[in-house]
C-alpha atoms as a PDB file:
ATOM      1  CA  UNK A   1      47.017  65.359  67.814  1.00  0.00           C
ATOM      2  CA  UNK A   2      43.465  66.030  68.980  1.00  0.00           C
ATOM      3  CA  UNK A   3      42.844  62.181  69.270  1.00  0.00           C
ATOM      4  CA  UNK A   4      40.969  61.133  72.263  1.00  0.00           C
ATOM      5  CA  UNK A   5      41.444  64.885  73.634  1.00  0.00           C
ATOM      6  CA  UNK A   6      37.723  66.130  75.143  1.00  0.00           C
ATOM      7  CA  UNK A   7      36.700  70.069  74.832  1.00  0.00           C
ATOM      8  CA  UNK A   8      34.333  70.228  77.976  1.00  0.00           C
ATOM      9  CA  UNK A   9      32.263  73.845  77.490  1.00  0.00           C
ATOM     10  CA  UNK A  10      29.861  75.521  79.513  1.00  0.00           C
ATOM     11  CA  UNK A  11      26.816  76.728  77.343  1.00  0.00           C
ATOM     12  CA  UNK A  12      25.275  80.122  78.365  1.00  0.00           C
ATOM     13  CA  UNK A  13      27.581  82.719  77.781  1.00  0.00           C
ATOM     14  CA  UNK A  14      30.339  80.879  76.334  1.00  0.00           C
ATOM     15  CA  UNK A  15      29.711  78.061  73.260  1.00  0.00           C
ATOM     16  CA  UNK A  16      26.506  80.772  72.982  1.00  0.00           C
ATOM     17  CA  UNK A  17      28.528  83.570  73.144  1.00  0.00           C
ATOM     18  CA  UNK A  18      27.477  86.400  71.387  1.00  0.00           C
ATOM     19  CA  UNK A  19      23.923  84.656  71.545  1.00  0.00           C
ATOM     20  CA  UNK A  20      22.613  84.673  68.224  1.00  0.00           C
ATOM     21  CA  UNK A  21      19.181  83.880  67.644  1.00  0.00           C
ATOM     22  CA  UNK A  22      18.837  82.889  64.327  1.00  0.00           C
ATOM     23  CA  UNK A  23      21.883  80.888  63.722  1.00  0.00           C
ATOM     24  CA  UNK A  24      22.247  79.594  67.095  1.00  0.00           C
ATOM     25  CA  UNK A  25      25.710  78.256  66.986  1.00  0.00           C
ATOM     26  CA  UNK A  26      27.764  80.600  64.463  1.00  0.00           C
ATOM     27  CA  UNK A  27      29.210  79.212  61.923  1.00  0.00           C
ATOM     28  CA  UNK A  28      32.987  79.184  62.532  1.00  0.00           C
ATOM     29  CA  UNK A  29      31.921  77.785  65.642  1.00  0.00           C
ATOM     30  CA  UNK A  30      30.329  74.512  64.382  1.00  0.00           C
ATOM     31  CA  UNK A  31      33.019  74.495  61.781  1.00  0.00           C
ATOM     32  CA  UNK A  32      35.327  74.120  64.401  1.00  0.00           C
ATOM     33  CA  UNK A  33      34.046  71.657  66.227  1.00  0.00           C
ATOM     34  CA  UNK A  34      32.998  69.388  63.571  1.00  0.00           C
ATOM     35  CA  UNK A  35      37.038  68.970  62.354  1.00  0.00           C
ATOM     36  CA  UNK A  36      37.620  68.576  66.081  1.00  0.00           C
ATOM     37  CA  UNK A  37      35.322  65.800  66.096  1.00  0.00           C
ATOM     38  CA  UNK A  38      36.414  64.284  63.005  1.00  0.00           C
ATOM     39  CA  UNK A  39      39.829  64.217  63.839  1.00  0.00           C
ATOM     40  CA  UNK A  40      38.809  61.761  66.954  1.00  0.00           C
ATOM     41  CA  UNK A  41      37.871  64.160  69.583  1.00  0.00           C
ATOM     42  CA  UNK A  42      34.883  64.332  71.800  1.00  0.00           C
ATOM     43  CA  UNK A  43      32.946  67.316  72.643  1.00  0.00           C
ATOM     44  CA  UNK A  44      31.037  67.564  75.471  1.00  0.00           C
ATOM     45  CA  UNK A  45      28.758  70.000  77.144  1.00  0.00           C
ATOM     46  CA  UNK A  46      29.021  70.963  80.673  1.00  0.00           C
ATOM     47  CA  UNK A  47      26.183  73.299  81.644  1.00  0.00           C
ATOM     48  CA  UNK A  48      23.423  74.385  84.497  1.00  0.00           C
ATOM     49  CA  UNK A  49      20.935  73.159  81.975  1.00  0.00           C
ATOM     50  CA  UNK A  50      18.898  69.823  81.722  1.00  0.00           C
ATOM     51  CA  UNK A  51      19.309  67.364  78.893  1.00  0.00           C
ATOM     52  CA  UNK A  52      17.405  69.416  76.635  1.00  0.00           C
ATOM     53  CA  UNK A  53      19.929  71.755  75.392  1.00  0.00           C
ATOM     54  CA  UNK A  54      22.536  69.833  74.952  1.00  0.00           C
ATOM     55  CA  UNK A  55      20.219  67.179  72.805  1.00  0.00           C
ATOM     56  CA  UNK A  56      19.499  70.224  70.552  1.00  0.00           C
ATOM     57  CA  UNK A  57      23.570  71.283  70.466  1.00  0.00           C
ATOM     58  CA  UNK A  58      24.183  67.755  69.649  1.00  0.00           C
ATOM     59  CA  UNK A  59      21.505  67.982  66.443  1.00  0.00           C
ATOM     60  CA  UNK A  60      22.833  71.103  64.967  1.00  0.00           C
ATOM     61  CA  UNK A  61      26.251  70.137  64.719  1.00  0.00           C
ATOM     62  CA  UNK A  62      25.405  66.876  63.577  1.00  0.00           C
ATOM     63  CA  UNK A  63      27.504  64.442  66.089  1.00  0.00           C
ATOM     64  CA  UNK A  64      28.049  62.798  69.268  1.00  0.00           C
ATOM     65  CA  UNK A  65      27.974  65.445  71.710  1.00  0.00           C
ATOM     66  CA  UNK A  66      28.055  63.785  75.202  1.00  0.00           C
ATOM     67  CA  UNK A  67      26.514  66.350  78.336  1.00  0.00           C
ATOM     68  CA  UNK A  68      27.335  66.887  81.925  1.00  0.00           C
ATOM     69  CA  UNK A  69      24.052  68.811  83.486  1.00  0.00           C
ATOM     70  CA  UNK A  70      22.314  70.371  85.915  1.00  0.00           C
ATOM     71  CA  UNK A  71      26.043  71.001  87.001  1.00  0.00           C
ATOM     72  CA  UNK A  72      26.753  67.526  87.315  1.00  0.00           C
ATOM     73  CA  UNK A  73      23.921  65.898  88.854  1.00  0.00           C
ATOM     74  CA  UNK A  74      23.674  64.132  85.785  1.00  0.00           C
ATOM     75  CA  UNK A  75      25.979  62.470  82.926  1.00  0.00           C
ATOM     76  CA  UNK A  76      24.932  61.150  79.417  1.00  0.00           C
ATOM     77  CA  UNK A  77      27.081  59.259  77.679  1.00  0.00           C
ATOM     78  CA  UNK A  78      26.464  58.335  73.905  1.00  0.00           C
ATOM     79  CA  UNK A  79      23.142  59.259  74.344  1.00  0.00           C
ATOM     80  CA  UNK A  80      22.320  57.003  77.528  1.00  0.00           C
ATOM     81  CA  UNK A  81      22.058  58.283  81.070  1.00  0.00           C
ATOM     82  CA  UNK A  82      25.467  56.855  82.927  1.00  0.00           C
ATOM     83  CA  UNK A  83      25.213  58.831  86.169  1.00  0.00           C
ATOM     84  CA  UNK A  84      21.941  60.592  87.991  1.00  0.00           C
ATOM     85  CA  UNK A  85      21.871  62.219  91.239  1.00  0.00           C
ATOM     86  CA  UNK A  86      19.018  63.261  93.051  1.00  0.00           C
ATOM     87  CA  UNK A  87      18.311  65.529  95.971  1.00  0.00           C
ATOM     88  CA  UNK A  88      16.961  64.061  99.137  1.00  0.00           C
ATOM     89  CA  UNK A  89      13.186  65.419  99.437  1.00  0.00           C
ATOM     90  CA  UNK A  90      13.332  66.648 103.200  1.00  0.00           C
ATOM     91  CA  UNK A  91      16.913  68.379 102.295  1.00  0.00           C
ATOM     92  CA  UNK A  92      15.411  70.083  99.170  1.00  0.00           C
ATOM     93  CA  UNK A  93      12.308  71.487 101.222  1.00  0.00           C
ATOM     94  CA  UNK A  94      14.060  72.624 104.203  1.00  0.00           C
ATOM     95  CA  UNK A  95      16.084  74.910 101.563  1.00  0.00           C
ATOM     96  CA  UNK A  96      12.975  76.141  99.702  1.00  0.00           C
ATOM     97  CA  UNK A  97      11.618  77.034 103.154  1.00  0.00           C
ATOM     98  CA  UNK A  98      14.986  78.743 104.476  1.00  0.00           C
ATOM     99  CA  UNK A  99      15.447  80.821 101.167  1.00  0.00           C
ATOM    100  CA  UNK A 100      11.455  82.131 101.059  1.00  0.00           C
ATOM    101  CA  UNK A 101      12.169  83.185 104.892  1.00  0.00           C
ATOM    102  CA  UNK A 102      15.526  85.386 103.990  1.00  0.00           C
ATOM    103  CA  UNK A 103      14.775  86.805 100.461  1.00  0.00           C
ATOM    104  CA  UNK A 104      11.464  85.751  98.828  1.00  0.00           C
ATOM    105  CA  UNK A 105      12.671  84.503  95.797  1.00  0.00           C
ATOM    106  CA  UNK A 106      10.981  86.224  92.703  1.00  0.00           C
ATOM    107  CA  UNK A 107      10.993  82.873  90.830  1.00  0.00           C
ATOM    108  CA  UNK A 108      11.730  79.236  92.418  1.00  0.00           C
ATOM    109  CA  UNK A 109      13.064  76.622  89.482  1.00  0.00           C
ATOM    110  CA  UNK A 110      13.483  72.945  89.572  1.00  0.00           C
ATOM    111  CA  UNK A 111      15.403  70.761  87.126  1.00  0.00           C
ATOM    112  CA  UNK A 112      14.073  67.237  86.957  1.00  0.00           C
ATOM    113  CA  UNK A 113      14.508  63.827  85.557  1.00  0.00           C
ATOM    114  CA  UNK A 114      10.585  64.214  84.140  1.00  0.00           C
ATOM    115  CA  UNK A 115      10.558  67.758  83.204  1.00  0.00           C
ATOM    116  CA  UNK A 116      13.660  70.047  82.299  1.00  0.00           C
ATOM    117  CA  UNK A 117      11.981  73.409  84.052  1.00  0.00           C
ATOM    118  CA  UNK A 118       9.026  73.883  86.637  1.00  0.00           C
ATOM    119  CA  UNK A 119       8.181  76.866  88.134  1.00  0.00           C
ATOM    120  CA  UNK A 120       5.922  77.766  91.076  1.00  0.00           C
ATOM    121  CA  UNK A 121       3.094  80.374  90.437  1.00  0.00           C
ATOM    122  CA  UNK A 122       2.219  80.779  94.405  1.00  0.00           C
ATOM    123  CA  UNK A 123       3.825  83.739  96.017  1.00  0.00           C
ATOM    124  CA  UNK A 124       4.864  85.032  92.033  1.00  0.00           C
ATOM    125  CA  UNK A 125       4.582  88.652  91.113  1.00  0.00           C
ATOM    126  CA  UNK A 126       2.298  89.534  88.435  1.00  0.00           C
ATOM    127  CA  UNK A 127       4.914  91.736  87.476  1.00  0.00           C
ATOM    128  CA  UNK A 128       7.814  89.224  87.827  1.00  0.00           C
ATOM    129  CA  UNK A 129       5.978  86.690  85.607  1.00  0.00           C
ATOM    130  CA  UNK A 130       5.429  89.677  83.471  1.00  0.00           C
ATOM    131  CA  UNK A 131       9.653  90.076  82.954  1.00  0.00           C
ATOM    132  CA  UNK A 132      10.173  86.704  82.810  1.00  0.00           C
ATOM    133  CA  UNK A 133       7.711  86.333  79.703  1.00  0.00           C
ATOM    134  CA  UNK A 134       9.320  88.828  78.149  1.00  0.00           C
ATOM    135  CA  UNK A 135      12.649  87.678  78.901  1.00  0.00           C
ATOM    136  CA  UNK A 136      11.791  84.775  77.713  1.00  0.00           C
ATOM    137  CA  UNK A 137      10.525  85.618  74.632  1.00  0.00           C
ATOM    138  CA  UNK A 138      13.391  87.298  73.609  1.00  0.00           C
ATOM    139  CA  UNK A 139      15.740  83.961  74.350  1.00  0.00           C
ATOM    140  CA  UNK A 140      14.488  82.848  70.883  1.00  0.00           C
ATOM    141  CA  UNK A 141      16.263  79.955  69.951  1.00  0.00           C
ATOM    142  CA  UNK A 142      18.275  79.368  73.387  1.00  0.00           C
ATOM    143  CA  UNK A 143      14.896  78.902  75.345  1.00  0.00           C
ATOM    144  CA  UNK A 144      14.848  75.810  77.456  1.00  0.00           C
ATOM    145  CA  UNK A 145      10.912  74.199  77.734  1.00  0.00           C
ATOM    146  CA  UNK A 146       9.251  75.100  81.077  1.00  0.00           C
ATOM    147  CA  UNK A 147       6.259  74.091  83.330  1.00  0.00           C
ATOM    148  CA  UNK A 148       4.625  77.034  85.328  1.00  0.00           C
ATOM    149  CA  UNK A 149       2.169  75.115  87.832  1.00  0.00           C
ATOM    150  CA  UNK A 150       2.199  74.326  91.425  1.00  0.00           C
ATOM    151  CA  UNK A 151       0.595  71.311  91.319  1.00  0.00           C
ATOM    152  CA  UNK A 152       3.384  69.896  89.067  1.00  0.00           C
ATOM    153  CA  UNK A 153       6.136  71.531  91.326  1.00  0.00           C
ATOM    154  CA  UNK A 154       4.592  69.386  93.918  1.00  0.00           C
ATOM    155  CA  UNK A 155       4.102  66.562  92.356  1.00  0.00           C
ATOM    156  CA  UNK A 156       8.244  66.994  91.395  1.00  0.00           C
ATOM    157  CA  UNK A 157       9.520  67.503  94.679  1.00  0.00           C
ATOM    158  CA  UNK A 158       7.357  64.370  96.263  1.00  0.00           C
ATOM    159  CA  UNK A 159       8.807  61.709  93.056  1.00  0.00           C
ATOM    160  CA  UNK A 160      12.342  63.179  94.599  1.00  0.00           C
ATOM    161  CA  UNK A 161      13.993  62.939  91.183  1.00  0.00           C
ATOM    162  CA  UNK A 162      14.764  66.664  91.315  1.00  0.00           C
ATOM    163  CA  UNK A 163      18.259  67.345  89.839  1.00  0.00           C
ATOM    164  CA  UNK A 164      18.736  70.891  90.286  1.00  0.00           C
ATOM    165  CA  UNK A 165      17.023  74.062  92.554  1.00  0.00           C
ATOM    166  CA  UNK A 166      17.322  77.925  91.320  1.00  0.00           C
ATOM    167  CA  UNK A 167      16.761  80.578  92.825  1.00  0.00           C
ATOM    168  CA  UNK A 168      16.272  84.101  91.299  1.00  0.00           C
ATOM    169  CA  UNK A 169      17.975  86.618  93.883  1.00  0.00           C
ATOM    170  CA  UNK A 170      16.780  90.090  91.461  1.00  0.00           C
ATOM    171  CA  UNK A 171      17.817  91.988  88.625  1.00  0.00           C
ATOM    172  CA  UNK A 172      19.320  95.275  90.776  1.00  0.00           C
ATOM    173  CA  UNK A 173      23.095  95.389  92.135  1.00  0.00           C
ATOM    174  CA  UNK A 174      21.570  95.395  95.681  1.00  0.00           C
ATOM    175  CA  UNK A 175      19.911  91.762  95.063  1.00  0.00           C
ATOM    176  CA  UNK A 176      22.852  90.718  93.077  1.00  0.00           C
ATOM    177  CA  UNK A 177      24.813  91.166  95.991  1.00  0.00           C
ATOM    178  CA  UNK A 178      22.291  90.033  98.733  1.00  0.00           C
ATOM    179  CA  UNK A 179      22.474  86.719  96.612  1.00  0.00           C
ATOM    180  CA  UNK A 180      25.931  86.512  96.542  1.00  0.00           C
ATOM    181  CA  UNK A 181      25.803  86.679 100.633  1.00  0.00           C
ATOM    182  CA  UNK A 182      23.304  84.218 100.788  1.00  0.00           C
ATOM    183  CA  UNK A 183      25.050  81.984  99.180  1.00  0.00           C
ATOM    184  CA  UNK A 184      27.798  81.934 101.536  1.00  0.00           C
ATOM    185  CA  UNK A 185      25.152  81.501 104.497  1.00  0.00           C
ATOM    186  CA  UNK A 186      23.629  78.985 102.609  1.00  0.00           C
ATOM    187  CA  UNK A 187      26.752  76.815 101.776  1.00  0.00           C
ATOM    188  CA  UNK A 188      27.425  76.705 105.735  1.00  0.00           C
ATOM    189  CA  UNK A 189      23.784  75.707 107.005  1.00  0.00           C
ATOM    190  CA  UNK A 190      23.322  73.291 104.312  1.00  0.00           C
ATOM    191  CA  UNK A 191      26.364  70.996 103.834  1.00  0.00           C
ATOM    192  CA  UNK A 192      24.357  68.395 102.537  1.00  0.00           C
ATOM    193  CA  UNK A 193      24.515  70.733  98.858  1.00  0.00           C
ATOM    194  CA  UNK A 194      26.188  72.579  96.616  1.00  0.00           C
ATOM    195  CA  UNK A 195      25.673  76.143  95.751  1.00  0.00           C
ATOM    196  CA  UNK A 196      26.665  78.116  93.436  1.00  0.00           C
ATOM    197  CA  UNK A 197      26.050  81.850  92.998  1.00  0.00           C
ATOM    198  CA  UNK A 198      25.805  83.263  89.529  1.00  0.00           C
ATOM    199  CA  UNK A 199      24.507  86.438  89.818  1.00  0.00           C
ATOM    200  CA  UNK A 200      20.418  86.764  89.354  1.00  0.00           C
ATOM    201  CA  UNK A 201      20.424  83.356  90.728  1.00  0.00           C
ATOM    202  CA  UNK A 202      21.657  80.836  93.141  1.00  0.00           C
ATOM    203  CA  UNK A 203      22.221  77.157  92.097  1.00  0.00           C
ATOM    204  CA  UNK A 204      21.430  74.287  94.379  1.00  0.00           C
ATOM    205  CA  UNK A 205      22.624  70.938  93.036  1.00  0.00           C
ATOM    206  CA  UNK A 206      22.809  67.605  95.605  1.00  0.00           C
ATOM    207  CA  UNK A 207      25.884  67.392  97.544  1.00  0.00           C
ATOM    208  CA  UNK A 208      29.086  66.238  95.196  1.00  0.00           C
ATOM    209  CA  UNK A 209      27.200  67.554  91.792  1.00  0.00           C
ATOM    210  CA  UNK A 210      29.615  69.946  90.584  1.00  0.00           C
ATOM    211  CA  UNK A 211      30.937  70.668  87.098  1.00  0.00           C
ATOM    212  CA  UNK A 212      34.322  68.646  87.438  1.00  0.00           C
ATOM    213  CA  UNK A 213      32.758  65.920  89.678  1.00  0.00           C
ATOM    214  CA  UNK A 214      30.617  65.113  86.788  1.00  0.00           C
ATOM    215  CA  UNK A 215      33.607  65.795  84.060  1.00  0.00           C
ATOM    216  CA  UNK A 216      35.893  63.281  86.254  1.00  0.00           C
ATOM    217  CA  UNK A 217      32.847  61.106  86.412  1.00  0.00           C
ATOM    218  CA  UNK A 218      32.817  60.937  82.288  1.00  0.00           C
ATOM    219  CA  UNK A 219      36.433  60.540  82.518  1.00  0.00           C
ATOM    220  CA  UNK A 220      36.621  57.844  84.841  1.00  0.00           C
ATOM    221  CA  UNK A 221      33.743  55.904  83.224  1.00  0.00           C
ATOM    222  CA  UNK A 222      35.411  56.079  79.189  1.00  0.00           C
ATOM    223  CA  UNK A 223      39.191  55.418  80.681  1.00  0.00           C
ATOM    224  CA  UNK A 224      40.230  59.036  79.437  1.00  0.00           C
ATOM    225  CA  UNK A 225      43.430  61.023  80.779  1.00  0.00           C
ATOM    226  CA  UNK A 226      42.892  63.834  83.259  1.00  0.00           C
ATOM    227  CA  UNK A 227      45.224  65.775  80.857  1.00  0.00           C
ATOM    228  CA  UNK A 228      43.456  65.506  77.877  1.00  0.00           C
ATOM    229  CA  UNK A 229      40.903  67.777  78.362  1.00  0.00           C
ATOM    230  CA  UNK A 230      40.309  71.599  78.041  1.00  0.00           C
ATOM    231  CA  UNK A 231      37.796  73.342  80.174  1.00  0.00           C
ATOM    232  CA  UNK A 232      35.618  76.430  79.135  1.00  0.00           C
ATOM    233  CA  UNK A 233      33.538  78.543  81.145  1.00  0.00           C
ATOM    234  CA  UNK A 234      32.845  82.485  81.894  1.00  0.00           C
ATOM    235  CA  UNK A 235      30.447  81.900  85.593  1.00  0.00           C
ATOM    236  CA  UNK A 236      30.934  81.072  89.368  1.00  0.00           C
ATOM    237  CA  UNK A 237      29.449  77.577  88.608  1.00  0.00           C
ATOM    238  CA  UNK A 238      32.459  76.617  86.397  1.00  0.00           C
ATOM    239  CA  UNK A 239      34.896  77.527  88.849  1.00  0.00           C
ATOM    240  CA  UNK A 240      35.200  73.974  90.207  1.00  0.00           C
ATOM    241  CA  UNK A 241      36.065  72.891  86.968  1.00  0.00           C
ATOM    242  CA  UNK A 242      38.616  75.437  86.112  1.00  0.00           C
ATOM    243  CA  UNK A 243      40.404  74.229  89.785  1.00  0.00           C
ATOM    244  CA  UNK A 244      39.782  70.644  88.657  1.00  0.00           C
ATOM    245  CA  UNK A 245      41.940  71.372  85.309  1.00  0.00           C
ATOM    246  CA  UNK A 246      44.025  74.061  86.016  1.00  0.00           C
ATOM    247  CA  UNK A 247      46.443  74.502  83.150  1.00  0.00           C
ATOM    248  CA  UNK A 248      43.845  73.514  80.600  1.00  0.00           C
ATOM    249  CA  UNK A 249      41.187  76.030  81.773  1.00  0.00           C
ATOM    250  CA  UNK A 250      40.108  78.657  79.813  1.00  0.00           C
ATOM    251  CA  UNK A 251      37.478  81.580  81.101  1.00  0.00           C
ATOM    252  CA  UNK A 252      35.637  83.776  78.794  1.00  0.00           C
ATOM    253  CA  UNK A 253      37.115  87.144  78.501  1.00  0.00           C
ATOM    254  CA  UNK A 254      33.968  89.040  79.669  1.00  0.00           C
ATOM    255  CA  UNK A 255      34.244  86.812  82.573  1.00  0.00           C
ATOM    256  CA  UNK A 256      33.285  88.443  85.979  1.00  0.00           C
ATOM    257  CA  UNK A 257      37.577  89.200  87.419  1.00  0.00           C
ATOM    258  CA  UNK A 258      36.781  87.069  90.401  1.00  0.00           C
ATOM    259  CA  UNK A 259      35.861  84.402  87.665  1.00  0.00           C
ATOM    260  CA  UNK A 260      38.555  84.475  85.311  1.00  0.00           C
ATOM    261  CA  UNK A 261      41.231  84.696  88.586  1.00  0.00           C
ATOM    262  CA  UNK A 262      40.690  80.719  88.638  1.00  0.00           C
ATOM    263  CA  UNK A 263      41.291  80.062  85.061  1.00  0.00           C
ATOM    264  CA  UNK A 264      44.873  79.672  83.754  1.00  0.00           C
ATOM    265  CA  UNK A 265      44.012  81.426  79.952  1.00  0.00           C
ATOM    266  CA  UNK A 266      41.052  83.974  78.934  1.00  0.00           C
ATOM    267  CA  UNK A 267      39.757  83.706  75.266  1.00  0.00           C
ATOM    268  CA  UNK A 268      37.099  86.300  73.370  1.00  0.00           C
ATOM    269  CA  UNK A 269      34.961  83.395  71.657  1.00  0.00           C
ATOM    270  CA  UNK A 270      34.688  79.722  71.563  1.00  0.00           C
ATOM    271  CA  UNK A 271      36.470  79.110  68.644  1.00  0.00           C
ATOM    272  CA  UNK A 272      39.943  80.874  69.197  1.00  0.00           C
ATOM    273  CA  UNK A 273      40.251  77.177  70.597  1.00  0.00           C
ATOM    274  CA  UNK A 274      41.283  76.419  67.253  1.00  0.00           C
ATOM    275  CA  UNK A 275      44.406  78.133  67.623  1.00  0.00           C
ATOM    276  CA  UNK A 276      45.205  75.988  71.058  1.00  0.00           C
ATOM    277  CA  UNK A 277      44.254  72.640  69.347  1.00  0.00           C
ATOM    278  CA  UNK A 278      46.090  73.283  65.840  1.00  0.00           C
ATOM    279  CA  UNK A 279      48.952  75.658  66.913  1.00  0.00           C
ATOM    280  CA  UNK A 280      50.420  75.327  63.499  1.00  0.00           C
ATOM    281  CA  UNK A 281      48.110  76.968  61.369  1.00  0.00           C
ATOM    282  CA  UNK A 282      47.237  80.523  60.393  1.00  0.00           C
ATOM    283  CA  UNK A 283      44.652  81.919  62.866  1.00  0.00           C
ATOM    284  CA  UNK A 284      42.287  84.621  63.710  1.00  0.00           C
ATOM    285  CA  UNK A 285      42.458  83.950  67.758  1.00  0.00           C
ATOM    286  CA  UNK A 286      43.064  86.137  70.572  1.00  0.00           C
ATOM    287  CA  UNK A 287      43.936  83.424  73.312  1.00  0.00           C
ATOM    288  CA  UNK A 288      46.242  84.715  75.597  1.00  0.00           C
ATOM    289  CA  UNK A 289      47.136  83.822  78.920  1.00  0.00           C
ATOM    290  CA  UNK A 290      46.042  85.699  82.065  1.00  0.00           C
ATOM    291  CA  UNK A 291      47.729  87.226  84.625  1.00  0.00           C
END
C-alpha cells in the first residue's frame, strides 16, 4: 500500500538524473510517479532550489507536487506557502563579508522570497561571468531564472526576506577542497546558520533550515507518520535528511562515498523506486542495499 506514503527527492542530480534536456523528466520516471500519485501518495520535492523548479516539476507531471526549498527555509503545501524562514540581515552580511576576506568567492547567490536567483556583478570576473554564461546555457531546460545586478542584491539583502546564500568555492580540486574546509570554519564562527558544502559551492540557509527540518515540518503540519516516507538524495546537503530517515534513505549511486555512508540503500536512477514501493511486480531496478 502506497496510501498516504510521501517520496521526498532531492532534484539536481537525482529526480534529474541523467539530466536530459529535451525531455526533462524521462519518461519512466513520470510514469512512475504518476501511479504513485494515483494510488494516494504524495510526492514532494526537497531541493537547494527556490519555488521555481519545483512549480515547473509539478506542471510536467501533471499533479500535486508539494516542495521543501532553499533546503528548508521554506515549505509549500498544496500550492500555498505554510512555512518561510528568513535570515537575519546583520547575520547574512557579516558572512558575505567573512567569506570575500578568506576566498573571494567567484560568484555570490541569494535565494529570495521576491526573486528565485540574484547575483552580484561587483568584484565578478569577466572571465567567471564568461563560464557561468556558458554553463548556463547549456542547463537548457533545468535553468532556474536569475537577476545579475547589484543594485537588486542590495535592495534583497536590506527587505531581509533572503532564504538562501551560495557561495561558489571554484571549479579545480584545490578550491573544491578549500571549500570543503571553509565550511567547517564557517559552521563554528557562525552558529547562527547552516552550511552545507557541496562541492563548487557552499550553502548558507538560516539556522534550523535543513532538508529534514523542513520534511518534519510538512509532516508535522499534514499529521503524516515519520515512517511513511522515503528519502532520496546523492549531495552533502541531503545528508540531514538521510540521518532524519535512516532506514528509508536512499543515496544516488554516483553519490560522493562520504555521501552515500549516511544512507541505508544506493539506487542507479529515480525510478528503481518502483521496485521498493511495488515489491511484487516484475522490475528493471538495481536497488540494493549498501554496505
Amino acid at each position: 500500500m502506497v496510501k498516504n506514503r510521501v517520496i521526498a527527492t532531492d532534484l539536481d542530480g537525482t529526480f534529474f538524473y541523467p539530466k536530459t534536456v529535451i525531455n526533462f523528466i524521462p519518461k519512466r520516471t513520470r510514469k512512475f510517479v504518476k501511479r504513485f500519485m494515483d494510488d494516494g501518495g504524495r510526492f514532494m520535492v526537497v531541493t537547494s532550489r527556490g519555488p521555481y523548479m519545483g512549480r515547473k516539476v509539478a506542471k510536467r507531471i501533471g499533479g500535486n507536487v508539494d516542495i521543501v526549498g532553499s533546503n528548508g527555509a521554506f515549505v509549500i503545501c498544496n500550492g500555498e506557502f505554510i512555512r518561510e524562514t528568513f535570515f537575519e540581515k546583520e547575520v547574512l552580511k557579516e558572512i558575505i563579508d567573512y567569506v570575500r576576506a578568506e576566498i573571494d568567492p567567484g560568484l555570490i547567490i541569494l535565494t529570495t522570497h521576491d526573486q528565485n536567483q540574484v547575483f552580484t556583478r561587483t568584484m565578478v570576473s569577466k572571465w567567471t561571468n564568461f563560464m557561468y554564461m556558458v554553463y548556463y546555457f547549456f542547463q537548457g531546460v533545468y535553468r532556474d531564472p536569475f537577476v545579475r545586478s547589484d543594485k537588486v542584491f542590495c535592495n534583497e539583502l536590506e527587505k531581509g526576506q533572503v532564504y538562501k546564500l551560495m557561495f561558489l568555492n571554484g571549479l579545480s580540486k584545490k578550491k573544491k577542497e578549500k571549500g570543503r574546509i571553509l565550511n567547517e570554519e564557517l559552521k563554528k564562527k557562525f552558529p547562527q546558520a547552516e552550511f552545507s558544502w557541496v562541492g563548487e559551492f557552499i550553502e548558507v540557509t538560516p539556522k534550523g533550515c535543513t532538508k529534514s527540518n523542513g520534511i518534519n515540518f510538512y509532516l508535522d503540519y499534514n499529521g503524516l507518520s515519520k515512517d511513511n516516507v522515503l528519502v532520496i538524495g546523492d549531495s552533502g546537503n541531503d545528508i540531514s535528511m538521510f540521518d532524519a530517515f535512516k532506514e528509508q534513505s536512499y543515496c544516488m549511486e554516483h553519490g560522493p562515498k562520504s555521501v552515500k555512508a549516511h544512507a541505508s540503500h544506493t539506487i542507479r536512477r529515480f525510478y528503481d523506486l518502483e521496485e521498493v514501493l511495488y515489491p511484487s511486480e516484475d522490475s528493471k531496478s538495481t536497488a540494493k542495499e549498501s554496505r
